[in-house]
C-alpha atoms as a PDB file:
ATOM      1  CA  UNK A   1    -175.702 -47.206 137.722  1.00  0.00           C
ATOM      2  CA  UNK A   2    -174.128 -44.143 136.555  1.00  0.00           C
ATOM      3  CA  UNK A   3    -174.339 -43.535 132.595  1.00  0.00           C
ATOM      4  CA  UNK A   4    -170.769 -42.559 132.530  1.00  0.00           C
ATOM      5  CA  UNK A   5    -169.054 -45.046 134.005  1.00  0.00           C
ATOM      6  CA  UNK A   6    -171.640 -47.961 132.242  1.00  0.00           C
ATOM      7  CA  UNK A   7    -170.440 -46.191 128.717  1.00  0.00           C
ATOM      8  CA  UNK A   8    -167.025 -46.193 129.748  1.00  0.00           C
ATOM      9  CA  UNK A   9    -167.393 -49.686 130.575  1.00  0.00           C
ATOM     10  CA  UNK A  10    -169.074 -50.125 127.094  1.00  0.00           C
ATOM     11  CA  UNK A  11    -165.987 -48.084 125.287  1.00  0.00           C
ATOM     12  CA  UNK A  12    -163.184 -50.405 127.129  1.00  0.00           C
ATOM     13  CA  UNK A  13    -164.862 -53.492 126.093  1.00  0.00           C
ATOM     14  CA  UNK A  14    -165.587 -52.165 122.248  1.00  0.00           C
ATOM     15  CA  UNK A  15    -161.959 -51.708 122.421  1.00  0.00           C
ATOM     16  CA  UNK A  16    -161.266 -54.861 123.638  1.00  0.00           C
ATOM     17  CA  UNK A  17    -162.726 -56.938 121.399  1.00  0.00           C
ATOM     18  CA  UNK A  18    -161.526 -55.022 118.654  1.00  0.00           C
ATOM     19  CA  UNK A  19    -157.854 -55.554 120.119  1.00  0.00           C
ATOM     20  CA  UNK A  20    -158.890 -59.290 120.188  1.00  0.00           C
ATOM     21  CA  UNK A  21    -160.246 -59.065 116.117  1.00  0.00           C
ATOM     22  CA  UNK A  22    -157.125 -56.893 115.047  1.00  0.00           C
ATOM     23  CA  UNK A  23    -154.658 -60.124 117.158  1.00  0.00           C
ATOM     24  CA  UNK A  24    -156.499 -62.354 115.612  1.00  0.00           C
ATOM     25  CA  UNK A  25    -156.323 -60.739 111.600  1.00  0.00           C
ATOM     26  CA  UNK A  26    -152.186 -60.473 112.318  1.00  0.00           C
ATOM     27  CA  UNK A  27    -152.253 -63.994 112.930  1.00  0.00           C
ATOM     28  CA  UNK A  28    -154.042 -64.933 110.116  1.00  0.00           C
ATOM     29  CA  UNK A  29    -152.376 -62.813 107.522  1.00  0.00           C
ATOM     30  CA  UNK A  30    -148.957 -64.483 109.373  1.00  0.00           C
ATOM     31  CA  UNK A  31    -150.542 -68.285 108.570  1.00  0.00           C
ATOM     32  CA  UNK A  32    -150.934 -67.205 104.946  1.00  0.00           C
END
């Protein structure tokens, strides 16, 4: 596998779940 696309890969799902953890913290200051 090429190193550059398996980083990319790595980058877009960092960014991913920190999309997901930043959702999920709007929702929760929302609820309080």
């Amino acid at each position: 596998m090429n190193f550059l696309l398996f980083s990319a890969l790595l980058l877009y799902h960092i960014f991913q779940k920190l999309h997901q953890l930043t959702r999920s913290f709007d929702n929760l200051k929302s609820f309080f």
